[in-house]
C-alpha atoms as a PDB file:
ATOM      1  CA  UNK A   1      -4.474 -63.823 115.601  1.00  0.00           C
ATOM      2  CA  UNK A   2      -6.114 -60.536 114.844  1.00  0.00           C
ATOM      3  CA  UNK A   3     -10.009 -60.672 114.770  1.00  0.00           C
ATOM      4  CA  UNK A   4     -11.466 -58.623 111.691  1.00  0.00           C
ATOM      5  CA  UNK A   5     -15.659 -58.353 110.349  1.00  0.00           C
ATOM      6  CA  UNK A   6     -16.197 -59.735 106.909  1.00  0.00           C
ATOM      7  CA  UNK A   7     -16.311 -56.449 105.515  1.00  0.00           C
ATOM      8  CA  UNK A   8     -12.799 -55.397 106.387  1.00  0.00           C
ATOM      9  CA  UNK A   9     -11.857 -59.168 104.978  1.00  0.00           C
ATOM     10  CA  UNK A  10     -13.383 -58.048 102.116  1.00  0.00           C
ATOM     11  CA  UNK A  11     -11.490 -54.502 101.822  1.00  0.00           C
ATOM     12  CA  UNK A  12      -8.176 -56.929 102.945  1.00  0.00           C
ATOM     13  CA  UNK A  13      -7.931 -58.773  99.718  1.00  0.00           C
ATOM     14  CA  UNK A  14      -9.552 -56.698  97.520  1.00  0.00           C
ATOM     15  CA  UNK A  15      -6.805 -54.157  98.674  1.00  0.00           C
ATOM     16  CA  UNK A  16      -3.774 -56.527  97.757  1.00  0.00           C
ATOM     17  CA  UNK A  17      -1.171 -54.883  95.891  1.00  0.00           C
ATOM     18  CA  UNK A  18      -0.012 -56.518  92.551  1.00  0.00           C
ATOM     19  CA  UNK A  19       0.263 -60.075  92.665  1.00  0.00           C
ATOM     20  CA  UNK A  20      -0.289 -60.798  96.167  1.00  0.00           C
ATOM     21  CA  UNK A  21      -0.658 -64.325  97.546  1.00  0.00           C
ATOM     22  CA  UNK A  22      -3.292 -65.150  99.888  1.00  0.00           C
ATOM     23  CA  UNK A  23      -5.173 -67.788 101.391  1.00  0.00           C
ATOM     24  CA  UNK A  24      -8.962 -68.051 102.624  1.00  0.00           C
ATOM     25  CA  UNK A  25     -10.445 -70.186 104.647  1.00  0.00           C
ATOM     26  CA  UNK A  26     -14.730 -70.635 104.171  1.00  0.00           C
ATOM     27  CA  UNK A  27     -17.367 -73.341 104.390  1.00  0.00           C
ATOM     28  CA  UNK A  28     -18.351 -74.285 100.728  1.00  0.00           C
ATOM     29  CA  UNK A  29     -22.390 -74.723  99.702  1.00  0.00           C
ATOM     30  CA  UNK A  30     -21.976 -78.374 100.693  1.00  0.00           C
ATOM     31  CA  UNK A  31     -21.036 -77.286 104.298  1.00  0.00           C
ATOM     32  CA  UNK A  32     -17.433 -78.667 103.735  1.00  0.00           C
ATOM     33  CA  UNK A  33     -14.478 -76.260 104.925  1.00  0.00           C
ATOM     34  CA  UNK A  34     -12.051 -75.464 102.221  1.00  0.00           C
ATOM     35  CA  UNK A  35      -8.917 -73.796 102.521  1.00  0.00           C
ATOM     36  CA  UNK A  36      -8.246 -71.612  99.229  1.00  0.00           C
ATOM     37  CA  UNK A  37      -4.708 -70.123  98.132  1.00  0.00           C
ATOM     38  CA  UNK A  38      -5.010 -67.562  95.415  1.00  0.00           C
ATOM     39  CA  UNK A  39      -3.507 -64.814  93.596  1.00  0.00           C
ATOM     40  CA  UNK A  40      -4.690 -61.126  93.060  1.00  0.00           C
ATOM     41  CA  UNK A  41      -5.031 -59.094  89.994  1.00  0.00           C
ATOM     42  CA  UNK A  42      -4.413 -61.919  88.103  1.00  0.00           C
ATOM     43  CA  UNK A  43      -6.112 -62.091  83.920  1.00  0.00           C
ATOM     44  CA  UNK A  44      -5.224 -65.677  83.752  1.00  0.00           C
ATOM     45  CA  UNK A  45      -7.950 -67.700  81.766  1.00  0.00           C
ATOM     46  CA  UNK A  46     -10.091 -64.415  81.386  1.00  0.00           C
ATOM     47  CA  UNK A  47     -11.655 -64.981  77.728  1.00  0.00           C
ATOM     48  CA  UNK A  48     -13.468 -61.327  78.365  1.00  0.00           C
ATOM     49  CA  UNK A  49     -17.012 -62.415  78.148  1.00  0.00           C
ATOM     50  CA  UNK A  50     -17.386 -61.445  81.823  1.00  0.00           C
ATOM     51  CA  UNK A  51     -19.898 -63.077  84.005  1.00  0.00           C
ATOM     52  CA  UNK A  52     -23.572 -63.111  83.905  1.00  0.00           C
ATOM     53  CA  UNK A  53     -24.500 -61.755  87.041  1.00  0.00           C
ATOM     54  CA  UNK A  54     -22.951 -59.504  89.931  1.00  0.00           C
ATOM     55  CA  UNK A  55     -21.064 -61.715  92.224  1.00  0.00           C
ATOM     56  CA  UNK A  56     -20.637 -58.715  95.270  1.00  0.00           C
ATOM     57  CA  UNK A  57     -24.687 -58.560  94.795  1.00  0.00           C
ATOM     58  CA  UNK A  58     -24.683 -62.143  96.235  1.00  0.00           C
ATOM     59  CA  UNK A  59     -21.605 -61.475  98.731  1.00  0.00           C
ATOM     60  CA  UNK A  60     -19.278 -63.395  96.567  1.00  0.00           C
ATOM     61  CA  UNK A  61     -15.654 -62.511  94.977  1.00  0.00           C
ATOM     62  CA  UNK A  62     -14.248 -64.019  91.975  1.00  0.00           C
ATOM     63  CA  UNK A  63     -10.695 -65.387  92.643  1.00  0.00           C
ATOM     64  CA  UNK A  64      -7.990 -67.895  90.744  1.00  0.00           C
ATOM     65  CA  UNK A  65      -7.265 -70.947  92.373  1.00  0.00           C
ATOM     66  CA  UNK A  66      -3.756 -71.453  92.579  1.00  0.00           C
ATOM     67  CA  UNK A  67      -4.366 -75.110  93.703  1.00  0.00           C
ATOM     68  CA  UNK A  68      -6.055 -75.918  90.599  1.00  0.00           C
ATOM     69  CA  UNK A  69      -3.608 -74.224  88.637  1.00  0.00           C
ATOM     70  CA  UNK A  70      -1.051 -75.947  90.096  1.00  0.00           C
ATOM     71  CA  UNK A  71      -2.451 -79.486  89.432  1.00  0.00           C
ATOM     72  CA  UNK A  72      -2.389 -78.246  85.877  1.00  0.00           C
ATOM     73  CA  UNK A  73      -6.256 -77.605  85.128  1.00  0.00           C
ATOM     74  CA  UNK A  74      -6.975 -75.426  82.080  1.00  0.00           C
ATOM     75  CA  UNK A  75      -6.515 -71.768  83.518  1.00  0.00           C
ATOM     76  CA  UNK A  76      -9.881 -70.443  82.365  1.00  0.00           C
ATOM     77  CA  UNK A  77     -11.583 -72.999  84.868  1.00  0.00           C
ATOM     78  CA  UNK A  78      -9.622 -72.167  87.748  1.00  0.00           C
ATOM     79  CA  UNK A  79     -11.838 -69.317  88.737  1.00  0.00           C
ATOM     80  CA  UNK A  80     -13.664 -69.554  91.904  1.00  0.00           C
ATOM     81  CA  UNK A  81     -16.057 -68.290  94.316  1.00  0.00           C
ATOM     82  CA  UNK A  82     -15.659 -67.226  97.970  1.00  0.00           C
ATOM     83  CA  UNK A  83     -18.754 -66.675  99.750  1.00  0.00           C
ATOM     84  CA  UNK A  84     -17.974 -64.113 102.244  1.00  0.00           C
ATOM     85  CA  UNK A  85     -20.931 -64.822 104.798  1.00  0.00           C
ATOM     86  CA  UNK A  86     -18.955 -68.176 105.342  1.00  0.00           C
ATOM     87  CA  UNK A  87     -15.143 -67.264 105.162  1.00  0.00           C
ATOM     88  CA  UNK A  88     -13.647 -67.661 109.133  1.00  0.00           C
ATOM     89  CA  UNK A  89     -10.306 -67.087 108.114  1.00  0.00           C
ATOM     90  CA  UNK A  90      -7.789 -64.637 105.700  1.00  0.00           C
ATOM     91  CA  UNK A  91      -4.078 -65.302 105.659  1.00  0.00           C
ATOM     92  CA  UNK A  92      -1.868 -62.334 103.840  1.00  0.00           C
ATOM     93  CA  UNK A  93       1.716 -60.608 104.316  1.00  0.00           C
ATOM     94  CA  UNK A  94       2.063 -63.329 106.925  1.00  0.00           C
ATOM     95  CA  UNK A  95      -0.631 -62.230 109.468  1.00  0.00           C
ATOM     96  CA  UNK A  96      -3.543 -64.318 110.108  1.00  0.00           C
ATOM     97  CA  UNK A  97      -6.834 -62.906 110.733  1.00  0.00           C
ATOM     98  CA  UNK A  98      -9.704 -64.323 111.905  1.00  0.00           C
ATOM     99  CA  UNK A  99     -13.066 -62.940 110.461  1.00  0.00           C
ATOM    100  CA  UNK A 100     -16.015 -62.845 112.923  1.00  0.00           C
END
């Protein structure tokens, strides 16, 4: 496993070509781990009002939960966060890298 710093995790996904499946591993604001597959440059369930504030201000990153998709959730309210001062781990292209 290939050790990387948050900000080249950051540069990793945000990087992605097309649609490119990934998966994210970070402790949530309840201090639970959660393991995350999602999608990027996806405009699923965008309604173009855009957000209110700026999530990479606050270290965050919008992403679509393919989980939640999947289970057949209304696609507008699949959107996430990942906090990237607690992601630990970025799976892509079939490497794994661990984020220290």
């Amino acid at each position: 496993m290939k050790e990387i710093t948050k900000a080249q995790a950051i540069t990793l996904i945000k990087e992605l070509a097309g649609n490119s499946i990934y998966s994210v591993k970070f402790i949530k604001k309840d201090g639970t781990e959660r393991l995350m597959n999602s999608i990027r440059r996806t405009r699923k369930g965008v309604n173009g009002e855009g957000l209110k504030f700026d999530p990479a201000a606050k270290n965050l990153m919008p992403v679509y939960d393919l989980q939640l998709a999947k289970a057949g959730t209304d696609e507008s309210k699949c959107w996430r966060m990942v906090n990237f001062e607690t992601v630990f781990e970025v799976k892509t292209n079939g490497e794994t890298f661990k984020v220290i």
